[in-house]
Protein backbone atom coordinates (compact mmCIF):
# COMPACT_ATOMS: atom_id res chain seq x y z
CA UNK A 1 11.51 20.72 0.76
CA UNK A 2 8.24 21.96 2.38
CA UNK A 3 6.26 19.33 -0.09
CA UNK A 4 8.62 16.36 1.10
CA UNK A 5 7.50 16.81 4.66
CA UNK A 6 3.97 17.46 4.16
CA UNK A 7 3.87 14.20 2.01
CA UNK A 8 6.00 12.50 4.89
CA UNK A 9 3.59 13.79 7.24
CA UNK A 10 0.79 12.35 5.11
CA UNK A 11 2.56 9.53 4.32
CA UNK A 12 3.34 8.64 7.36
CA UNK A 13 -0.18 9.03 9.14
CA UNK A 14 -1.96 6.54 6.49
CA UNK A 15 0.67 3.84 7.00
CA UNK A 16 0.71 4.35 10.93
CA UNK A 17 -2.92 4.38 10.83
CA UNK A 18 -3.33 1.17 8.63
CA UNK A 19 -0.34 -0.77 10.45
CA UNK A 20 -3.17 -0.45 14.14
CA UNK A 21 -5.72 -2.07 11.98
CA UNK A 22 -3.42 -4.66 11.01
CA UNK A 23 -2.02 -5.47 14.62
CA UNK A 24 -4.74 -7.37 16.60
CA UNK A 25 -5.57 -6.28 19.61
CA UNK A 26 -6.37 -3.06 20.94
CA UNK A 27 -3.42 -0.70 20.94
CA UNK A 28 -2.71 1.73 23.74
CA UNK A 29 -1.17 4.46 21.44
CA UNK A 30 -2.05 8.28 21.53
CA UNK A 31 -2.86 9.66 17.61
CA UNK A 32 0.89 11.17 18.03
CA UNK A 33 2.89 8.15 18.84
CA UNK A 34 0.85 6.81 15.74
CA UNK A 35 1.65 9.37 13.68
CA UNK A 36 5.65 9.05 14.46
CA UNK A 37 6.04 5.53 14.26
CA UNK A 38 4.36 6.07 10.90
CA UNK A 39 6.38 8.71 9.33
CA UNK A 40 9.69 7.16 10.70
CA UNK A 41 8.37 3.90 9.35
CA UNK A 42 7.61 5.53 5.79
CA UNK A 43 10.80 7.58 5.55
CA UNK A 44 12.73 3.83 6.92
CA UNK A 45 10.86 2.25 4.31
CA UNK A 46 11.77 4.73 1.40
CA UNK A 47 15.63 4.42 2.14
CA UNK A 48 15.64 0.69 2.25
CA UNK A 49 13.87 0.41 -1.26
CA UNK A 50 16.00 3.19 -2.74
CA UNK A 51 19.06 1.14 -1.85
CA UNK A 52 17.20 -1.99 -3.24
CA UNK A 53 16.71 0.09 -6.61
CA UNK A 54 13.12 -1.31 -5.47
CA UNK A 55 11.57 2.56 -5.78
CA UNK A 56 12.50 3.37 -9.11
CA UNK A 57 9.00 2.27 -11.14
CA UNK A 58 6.36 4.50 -12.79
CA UNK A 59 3.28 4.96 -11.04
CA UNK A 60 2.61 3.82 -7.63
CA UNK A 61 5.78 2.30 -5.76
CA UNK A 62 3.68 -0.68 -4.19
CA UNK A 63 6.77 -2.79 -3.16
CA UNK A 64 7.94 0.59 -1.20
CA UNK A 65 4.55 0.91 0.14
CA UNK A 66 4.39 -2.83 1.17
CA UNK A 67 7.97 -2.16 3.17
CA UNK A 68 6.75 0.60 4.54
CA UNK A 69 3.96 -0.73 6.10
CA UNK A 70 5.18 -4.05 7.10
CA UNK A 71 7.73 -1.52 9.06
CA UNK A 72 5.00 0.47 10.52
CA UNK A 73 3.45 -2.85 12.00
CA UNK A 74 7.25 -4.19 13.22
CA UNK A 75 6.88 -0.22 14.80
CA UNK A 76 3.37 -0.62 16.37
CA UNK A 77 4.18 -4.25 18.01
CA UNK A 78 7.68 -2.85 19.06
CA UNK A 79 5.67 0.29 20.68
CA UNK A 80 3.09 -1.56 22.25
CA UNK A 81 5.01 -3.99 23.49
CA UNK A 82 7.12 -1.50 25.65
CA UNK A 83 4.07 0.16 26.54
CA UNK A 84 2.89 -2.47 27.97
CA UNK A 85 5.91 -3.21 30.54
CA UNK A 86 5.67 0.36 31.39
CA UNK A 87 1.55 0.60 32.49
CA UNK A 88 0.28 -0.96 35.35
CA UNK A 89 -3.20 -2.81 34.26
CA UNK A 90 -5.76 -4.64 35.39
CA UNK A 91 -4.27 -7.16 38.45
CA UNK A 92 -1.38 -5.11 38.67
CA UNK A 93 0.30 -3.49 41.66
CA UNK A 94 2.24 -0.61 39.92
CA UNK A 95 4.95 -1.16 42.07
């Protein structure tokens, strides 16, 4: 049990991490928010491909790591995106 969420936690912070790089732009994410899109992105990504029957390979899942970060970058855009409603920037009143 305690191994499952340390290697969610894990996991999770390498795919959120690697989903920013992927997403153009800069981000304005705190190393948290990162952190939970990426773990709810891995554990997401884990479900889908063992209903798939996609996760059940020797060695290194790939296709599950694939989903999980195409999820984590669906996360980060979905995160930023609603951020960015939410800030007031440059040429904006904040009203």
């Amino acid at each position: 049990m305690i191994g499952a969420i340390v290697s969610a936690i894990v996991i999770g912070a390498i795919v959120g991490a690697l989903a920013r790089l992927l997403v153009p732009g800069k981000q304005h994410m705190s190393i948290g928010l990162t952190l939970i899109v990426g773990i709810v992105a891995a554990l997401l990504g884990t479900l889908i491909a063992h209903l798939f029957g996609l996760a059940d390979t020797r060695g290194i899942d790939w296709i599950e790591h694939i989903l999980q970060l195409g999820l984590a970058v669906i996360g980060v855009l979905l995160v930023t995106r609603i951020g960015m409603g939410r800030t007031s920037g440059p040429g904006r009143t904040g009203t």
